[in-house]
C-alpha atoms as a PDB file:
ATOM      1  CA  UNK A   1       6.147 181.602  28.867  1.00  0.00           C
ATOM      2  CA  UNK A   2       8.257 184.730  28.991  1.00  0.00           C
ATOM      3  CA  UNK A   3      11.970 184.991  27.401  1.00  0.00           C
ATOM      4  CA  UNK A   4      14.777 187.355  28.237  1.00  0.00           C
ATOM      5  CA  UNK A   5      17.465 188.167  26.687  1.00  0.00           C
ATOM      6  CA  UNK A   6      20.562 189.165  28.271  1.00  0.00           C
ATOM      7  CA  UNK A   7      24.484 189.721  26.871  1.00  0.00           C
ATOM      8  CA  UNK A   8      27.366 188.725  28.790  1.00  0.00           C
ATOM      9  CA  UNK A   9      30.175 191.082  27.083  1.00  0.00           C
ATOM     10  CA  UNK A  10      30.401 190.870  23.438  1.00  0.00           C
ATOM     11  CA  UNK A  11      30.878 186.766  23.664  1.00  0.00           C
ATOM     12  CA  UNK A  12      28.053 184.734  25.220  1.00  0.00           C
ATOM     13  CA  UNK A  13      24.053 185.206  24.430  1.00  0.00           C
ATOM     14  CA  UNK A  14      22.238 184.406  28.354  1.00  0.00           C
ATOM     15  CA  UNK A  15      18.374 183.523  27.873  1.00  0.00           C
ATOM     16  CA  UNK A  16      16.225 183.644  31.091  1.00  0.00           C
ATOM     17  CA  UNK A  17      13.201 181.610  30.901  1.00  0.00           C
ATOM     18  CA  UNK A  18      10.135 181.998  33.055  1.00  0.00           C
ATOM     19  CA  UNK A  19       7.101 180.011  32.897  1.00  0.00           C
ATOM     20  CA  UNK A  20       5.906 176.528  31.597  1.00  0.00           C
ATOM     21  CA  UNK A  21       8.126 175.227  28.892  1.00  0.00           C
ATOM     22  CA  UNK A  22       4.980 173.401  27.497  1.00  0.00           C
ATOM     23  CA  UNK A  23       3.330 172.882  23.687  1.00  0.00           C
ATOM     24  CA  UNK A  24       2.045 176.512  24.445  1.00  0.00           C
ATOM     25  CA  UNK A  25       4.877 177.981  26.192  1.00  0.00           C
ATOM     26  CA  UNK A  26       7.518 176.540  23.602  1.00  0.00           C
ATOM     27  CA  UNK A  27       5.174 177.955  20.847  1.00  0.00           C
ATOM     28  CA  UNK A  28       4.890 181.251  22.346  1.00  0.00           C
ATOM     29  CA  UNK A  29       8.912 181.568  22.194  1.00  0.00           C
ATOM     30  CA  UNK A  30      10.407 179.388  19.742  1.00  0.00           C
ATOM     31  CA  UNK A  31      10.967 181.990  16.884  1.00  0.00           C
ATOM     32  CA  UNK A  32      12.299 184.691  19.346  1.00  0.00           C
ATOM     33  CA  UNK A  33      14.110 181.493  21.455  1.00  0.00           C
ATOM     34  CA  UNK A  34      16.171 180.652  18.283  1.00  0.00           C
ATOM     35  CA  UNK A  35      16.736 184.030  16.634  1.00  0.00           C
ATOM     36  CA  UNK A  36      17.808 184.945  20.022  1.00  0.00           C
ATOM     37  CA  UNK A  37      20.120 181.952  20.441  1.00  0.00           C
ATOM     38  CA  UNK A  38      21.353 180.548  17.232  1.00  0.00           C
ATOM     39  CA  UNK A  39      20.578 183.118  14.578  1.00  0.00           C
ATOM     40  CA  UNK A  40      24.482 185.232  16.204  1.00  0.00           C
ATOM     41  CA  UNK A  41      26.070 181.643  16.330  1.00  0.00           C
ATOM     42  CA  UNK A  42      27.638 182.175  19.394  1.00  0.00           C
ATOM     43  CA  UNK A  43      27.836 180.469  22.982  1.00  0.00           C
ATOM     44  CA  UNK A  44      24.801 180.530  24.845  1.00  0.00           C
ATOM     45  CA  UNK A  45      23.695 179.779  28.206  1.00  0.00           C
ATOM     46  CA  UNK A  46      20.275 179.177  29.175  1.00  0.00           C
ATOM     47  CA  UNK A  47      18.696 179.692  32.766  1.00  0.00           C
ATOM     48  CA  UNK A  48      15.563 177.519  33.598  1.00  0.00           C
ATOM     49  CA  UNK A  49      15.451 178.502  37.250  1.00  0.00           C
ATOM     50  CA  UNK A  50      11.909 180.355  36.525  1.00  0.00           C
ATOM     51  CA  UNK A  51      11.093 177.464  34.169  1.00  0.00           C
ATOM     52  CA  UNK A  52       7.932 175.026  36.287  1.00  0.00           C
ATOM     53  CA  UNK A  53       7.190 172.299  33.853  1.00  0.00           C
ATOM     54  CA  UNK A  54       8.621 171.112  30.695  1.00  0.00           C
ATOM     55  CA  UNK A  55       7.337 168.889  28.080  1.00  0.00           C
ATOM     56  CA  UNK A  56       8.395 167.190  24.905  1.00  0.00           C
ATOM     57  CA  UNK A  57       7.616 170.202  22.926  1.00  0.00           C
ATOM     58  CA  UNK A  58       9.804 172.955  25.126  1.00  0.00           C
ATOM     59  CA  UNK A  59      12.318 169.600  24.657  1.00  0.00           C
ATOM     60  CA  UNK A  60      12.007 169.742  21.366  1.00  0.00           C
ATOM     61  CA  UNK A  61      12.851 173.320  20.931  1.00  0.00           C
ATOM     62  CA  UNK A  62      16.180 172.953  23.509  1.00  0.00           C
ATOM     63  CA  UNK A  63      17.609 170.106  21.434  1.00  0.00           C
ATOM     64  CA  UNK A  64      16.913 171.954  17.741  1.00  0.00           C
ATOM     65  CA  UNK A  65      18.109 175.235  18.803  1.00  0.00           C
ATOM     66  CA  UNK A  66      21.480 173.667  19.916  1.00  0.00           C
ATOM     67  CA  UNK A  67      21.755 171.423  16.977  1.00  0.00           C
ATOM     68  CA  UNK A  68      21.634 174.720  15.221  1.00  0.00           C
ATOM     69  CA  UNK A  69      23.777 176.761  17.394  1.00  0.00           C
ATOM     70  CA  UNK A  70      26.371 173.372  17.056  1.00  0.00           C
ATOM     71  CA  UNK A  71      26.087 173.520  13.549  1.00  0.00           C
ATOM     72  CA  UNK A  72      27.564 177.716  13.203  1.00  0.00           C
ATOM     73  CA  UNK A  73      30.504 175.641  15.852  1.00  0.00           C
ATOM     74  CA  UNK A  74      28.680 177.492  19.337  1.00  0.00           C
ATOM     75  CA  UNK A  75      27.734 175.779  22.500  1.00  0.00           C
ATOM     76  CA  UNK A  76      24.606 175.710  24.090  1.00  0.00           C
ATOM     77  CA  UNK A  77      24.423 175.321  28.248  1.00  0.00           C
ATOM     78  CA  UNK A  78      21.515 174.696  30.262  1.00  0.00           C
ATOM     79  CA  UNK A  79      21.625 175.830  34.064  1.00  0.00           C
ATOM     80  CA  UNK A  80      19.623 176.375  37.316  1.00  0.00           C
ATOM     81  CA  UNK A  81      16.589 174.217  36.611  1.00  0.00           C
ATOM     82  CA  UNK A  82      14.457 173.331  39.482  1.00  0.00           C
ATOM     83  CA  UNK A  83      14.224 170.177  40.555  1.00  0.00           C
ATOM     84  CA  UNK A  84      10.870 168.713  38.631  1.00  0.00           C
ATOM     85  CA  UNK A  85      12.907 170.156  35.402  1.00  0.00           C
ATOM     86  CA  UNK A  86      15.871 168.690  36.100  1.00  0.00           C
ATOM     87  CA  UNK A  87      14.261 165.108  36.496  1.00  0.00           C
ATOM     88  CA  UNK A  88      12.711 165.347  33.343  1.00  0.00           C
ATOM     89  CA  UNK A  89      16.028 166.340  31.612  1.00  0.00           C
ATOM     90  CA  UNK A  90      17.695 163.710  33.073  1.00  0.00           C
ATOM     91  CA  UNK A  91      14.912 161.047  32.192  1.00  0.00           C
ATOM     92  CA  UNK A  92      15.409 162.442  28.784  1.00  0.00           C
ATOM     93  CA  UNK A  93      19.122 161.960  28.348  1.00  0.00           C
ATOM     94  CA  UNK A  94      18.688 165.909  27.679  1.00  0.00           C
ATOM     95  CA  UNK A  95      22.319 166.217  28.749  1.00  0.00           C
ATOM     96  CA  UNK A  96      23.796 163.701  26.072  1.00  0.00           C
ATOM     97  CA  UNK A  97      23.195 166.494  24.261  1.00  0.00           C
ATOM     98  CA  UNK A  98      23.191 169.649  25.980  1.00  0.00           C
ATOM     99  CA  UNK A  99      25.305 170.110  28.750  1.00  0.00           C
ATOM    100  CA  UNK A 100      23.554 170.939  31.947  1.00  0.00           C
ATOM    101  CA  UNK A 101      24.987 173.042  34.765  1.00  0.00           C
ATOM    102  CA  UNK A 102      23.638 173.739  38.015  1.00  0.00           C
ATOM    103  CA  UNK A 103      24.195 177.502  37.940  1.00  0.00           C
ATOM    104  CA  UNK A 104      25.247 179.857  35.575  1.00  0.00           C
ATOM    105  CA  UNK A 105      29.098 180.358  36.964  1.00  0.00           C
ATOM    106  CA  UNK A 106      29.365 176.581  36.331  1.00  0.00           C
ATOM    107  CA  UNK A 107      27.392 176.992  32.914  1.00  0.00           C
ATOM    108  CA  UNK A 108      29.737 179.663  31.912  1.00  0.00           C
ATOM    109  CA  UNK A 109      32.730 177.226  32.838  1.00  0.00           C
ATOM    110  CA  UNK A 110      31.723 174.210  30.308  1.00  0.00           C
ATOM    111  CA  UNK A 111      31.655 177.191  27.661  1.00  0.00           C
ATOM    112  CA  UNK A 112      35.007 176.963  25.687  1.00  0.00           C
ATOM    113  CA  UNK A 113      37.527 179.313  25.909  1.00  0.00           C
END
């Protein structure tokens, strides 16, 4: 699992994630995931178009890094996730807790103002 980091102006944290979103994958990234996301307190937007698979663990980490991001008053979005992803995070009721966007103009969008 790889993790990038990328500002969008001084307001919004964007996360690029590449790889399987797994036990492994979700260990491999969860301290730099949520220092990276929640540790500024401020919107975030996550892409999962690279992301393959996810699994209860990589769940896990989406769904206690926006608790914690929710909890400093920040949104987290999800966008772009493929269409094996997307099943499983609708299965999940992932989005009754995190919105999900299709891509990131839209993901931006359900940030507030």
């Amino acid at each position: 699992m790889e993790l990038e980091v990328v500002d969008i102006g001084p307001a919004v944290t964007c996360v690029r994630l590449d790889g399987r979103l797994d036990a492994l994958g979700a260990d491999a990234i969860g301290v730099r995931f949520s220092a990276a996301v929640a540790a500024p307190g401020r919107p975030a937007v996550v892409d999962l178009s690279g992301v393959s698979f996810v699994a209860s663990m990589g769940l896990r980490l989406l769904i206690s890094t926006a608790r914690a991001l929710h909890s400093k008053g920040a949104t987290l979005v999800l966008f772009g996730a493929q269409d094996a992803v997307r099943q499983v995070l609708e299965e999940a009721s992932i989005d009754q807790i995190i919105p999900v966007a299709a891509s990131r103009e839209q993901a931006l969008a359900q940030l507030p103002s």
